[in-house]
C-alpha atoms as a PDB file:
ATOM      1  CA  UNK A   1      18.565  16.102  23.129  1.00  0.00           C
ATOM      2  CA  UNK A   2      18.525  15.238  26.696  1.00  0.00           C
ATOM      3  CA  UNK A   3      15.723  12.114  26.189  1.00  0.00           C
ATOM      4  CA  UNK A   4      16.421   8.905  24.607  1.00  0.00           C
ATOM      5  CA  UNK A   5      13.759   7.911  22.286  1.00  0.00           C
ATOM      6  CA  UNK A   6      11.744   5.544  24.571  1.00  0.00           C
ATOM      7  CA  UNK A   7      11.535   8.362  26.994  1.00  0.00           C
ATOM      8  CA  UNK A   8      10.129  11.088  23.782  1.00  0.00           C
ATOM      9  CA  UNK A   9       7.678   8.427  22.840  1.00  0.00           C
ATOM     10  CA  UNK A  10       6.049   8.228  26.358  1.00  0.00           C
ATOM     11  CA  UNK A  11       5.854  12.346  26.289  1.00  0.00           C
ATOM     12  CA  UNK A  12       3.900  12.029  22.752  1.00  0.00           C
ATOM     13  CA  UNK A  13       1.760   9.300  24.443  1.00  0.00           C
ATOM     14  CA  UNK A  14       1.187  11.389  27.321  1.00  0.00           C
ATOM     15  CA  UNK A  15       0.378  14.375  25.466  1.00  0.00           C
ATOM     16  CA  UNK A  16      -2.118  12.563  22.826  1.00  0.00           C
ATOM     17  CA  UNK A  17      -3.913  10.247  25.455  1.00  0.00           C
ATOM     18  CA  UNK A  18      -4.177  14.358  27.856  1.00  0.00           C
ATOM     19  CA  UNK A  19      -5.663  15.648  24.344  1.00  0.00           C
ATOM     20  CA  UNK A  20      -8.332  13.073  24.441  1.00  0.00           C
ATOM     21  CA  UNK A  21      -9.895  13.074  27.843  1.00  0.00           C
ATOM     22  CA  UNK A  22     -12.244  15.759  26.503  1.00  0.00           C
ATOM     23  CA  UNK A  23     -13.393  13.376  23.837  1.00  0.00           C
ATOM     24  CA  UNK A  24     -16.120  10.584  24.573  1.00  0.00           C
ATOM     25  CA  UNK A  25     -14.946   6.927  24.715  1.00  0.00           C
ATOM     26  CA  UNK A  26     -18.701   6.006  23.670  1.00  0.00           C
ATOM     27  CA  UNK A  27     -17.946   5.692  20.301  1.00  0.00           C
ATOM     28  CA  UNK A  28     -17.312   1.472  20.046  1.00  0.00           C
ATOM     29  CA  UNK A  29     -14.017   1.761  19.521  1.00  0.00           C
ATOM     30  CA  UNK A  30     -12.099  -0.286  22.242  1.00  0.00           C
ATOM     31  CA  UNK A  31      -8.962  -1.387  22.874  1.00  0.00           C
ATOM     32  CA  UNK A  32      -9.402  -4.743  21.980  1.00  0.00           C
ATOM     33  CA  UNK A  33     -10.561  -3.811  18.491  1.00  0.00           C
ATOM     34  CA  UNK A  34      -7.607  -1.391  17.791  1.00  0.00           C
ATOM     35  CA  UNK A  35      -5.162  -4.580  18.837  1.00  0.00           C
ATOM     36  CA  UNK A  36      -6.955  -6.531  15.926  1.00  0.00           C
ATOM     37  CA  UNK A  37      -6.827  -3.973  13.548  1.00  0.00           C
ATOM     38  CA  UNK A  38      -2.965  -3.274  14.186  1.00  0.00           C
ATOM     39  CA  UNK A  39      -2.299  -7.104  13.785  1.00  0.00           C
ATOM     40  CA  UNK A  40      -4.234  -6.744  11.014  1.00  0.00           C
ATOM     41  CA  UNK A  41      -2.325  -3.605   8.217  1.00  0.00           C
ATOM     42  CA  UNK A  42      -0.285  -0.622   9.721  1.00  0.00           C
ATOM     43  CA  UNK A  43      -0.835   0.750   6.331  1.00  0.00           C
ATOM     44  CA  UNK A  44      -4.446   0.593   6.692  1.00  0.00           C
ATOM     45  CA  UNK A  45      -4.621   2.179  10.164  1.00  0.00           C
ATOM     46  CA  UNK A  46      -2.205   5.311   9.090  1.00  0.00           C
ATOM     47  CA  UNK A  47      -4.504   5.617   5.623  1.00  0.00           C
ATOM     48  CA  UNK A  48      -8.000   5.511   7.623  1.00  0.00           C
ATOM     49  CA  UNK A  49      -6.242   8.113  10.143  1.00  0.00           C
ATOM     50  CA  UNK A  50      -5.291  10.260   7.312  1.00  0.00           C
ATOM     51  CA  UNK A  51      -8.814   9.841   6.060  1.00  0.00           C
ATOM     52  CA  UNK A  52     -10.063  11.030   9.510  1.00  0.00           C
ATOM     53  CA  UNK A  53      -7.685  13.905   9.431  1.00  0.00           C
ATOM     54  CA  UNK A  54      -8.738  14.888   5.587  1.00  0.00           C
ATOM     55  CA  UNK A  55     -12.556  14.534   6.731  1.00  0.00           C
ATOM     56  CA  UNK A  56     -11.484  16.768   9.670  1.00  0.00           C
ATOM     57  CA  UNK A  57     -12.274  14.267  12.635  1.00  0.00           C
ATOM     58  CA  UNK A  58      -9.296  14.757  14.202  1.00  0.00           C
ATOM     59  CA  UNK A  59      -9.741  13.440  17.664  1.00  0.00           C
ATOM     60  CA  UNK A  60     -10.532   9.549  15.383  1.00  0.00           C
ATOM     61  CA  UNK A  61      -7.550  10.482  13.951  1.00  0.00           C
ATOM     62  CA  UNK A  62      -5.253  10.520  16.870  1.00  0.00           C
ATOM     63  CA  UNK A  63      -6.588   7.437  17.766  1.00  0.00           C
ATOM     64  CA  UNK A  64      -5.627   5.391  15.203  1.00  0.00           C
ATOM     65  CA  UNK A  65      -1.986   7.716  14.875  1.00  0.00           C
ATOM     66  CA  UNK A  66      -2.117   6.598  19.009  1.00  0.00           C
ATOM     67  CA  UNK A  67      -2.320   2.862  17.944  1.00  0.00           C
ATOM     68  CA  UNK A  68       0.315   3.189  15.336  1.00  0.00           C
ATOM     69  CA  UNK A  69       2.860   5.299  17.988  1.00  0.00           C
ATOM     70  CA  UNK A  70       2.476   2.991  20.837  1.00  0.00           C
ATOM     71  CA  UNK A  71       3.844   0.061  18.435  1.00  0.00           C
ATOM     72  CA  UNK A  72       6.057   2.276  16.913  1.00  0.00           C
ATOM     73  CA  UNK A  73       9.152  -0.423  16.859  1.00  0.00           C
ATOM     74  CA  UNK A  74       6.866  -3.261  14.869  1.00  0.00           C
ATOM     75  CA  UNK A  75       5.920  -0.337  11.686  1.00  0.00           C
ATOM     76  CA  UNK A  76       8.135   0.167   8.373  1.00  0.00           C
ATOM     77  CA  UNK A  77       9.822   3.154   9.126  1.00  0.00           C
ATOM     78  CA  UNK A  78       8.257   4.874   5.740  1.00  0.00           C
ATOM     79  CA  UNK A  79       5.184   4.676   8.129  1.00  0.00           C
ATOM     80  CA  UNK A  80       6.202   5.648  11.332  1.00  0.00           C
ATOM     81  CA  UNK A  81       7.824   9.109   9.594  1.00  0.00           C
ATOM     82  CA  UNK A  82       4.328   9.912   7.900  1.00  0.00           C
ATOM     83  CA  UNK A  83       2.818   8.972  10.770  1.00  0.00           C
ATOM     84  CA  UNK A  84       4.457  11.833  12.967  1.00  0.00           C
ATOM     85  CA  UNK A  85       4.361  14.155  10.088  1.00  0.00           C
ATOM     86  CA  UNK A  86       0.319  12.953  10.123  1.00  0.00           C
ATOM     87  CA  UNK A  87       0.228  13.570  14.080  1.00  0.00           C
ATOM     88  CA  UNK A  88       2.108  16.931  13.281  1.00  0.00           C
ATOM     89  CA  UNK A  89      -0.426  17.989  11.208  1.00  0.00           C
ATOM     90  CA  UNK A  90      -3.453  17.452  13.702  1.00  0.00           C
ATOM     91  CA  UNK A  91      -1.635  18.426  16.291  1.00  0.00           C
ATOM     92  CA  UNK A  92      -1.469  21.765  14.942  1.00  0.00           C
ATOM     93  CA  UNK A  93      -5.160  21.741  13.467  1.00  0.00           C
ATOM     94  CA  UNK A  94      -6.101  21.615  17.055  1.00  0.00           C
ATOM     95  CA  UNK A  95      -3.962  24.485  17.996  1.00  0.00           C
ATOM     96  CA  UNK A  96      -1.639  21.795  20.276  1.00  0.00           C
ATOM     97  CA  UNK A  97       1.513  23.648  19.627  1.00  0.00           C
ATOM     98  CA  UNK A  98       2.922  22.491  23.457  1.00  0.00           C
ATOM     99  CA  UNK A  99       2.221  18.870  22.157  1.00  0.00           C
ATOM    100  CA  UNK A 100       4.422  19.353  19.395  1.00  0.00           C
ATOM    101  CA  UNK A 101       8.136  19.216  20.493  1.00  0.00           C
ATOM    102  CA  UNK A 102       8.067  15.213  21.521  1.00  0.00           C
ATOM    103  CA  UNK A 103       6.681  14.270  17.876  1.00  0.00           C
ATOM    104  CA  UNK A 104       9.630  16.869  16.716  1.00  0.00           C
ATOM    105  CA  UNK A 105      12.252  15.271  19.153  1.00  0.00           C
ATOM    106  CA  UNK A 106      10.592  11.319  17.439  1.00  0.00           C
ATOM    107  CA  UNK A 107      11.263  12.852  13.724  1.00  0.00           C
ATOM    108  CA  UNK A 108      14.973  14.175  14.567  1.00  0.00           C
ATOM    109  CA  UNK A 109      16.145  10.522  15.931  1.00  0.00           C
ATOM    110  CA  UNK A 110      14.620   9.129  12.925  1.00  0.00           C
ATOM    111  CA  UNK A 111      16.612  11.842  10.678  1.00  0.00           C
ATOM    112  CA  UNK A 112      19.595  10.317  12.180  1.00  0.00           C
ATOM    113  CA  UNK A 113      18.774   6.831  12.043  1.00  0.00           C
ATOM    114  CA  UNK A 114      18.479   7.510   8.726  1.00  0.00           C
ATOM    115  CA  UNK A 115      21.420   9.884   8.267  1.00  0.00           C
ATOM    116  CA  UNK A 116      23.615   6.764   9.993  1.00  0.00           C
ATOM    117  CA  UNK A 117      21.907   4.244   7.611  1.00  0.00           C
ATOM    118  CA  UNK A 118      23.152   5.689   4.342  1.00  0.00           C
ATOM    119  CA  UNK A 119      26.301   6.795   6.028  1.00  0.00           C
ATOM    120  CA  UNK A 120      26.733   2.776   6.321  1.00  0.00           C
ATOM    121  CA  UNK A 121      25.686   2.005   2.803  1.00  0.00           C
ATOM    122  CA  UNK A 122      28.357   4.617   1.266  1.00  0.00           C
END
């Protein structure tokens, strides 16, 4: 892997902010209002994007998985690995296979943050 992770997480941000300039911003979501609901429950933003995802609104869903990526460092790391697995899973609903590889690149440094964690604890 030739990127550090700060440098794969502004590739996914690229790629998921590209995937939704075809998308209207008219729907009264603004930026201030995802910075409250972040402060509020990261839990509660990665469950209402999985509910977009299940109800198949996927560009809402990348919007809150946006939110929850571009904090990435303050989220339980339970949550940020379902939360790429969620983006993952959307980004192949929408046939973004090219957007793929910097949420795949995210989930292998967490595998060996992880790995190195439990290597610690033995």
């Amino acid at each position: 892997m030739d990127e550090g992770p700060k440098d794969i997480r502004k590739s996914l941000l690229n790629n998921l902010l590209m995937s939704n300039l075809n998308q209207k911003q008219s729907d009264g979501y603004s930026q201030a209002n995802q910075n409250r609901v972040f402060d509020f429950n990261s839990i509660l933003i990665y469950n209402i994007a999985t509910m977009c995802y299940q109800t198949q609104n996927y560009g809402q869903a990348i919007l809150y998985l946006k939110i929850i990526i571009e904090n990435l460092d303050q989220v339980e790391e339970f949550i940020q690995v379902k939360s790429l697995f969620l983006c993952l899973q959307v980004m192949f609903e929408l046939r973004m296979k090219y957007a793929a590889q910097p949420i795949i690149d995210l989930l292998e440094v967490k595998l060996y943050e992880i790995e190195r964690l439990i290597e610690q604890k033995k």
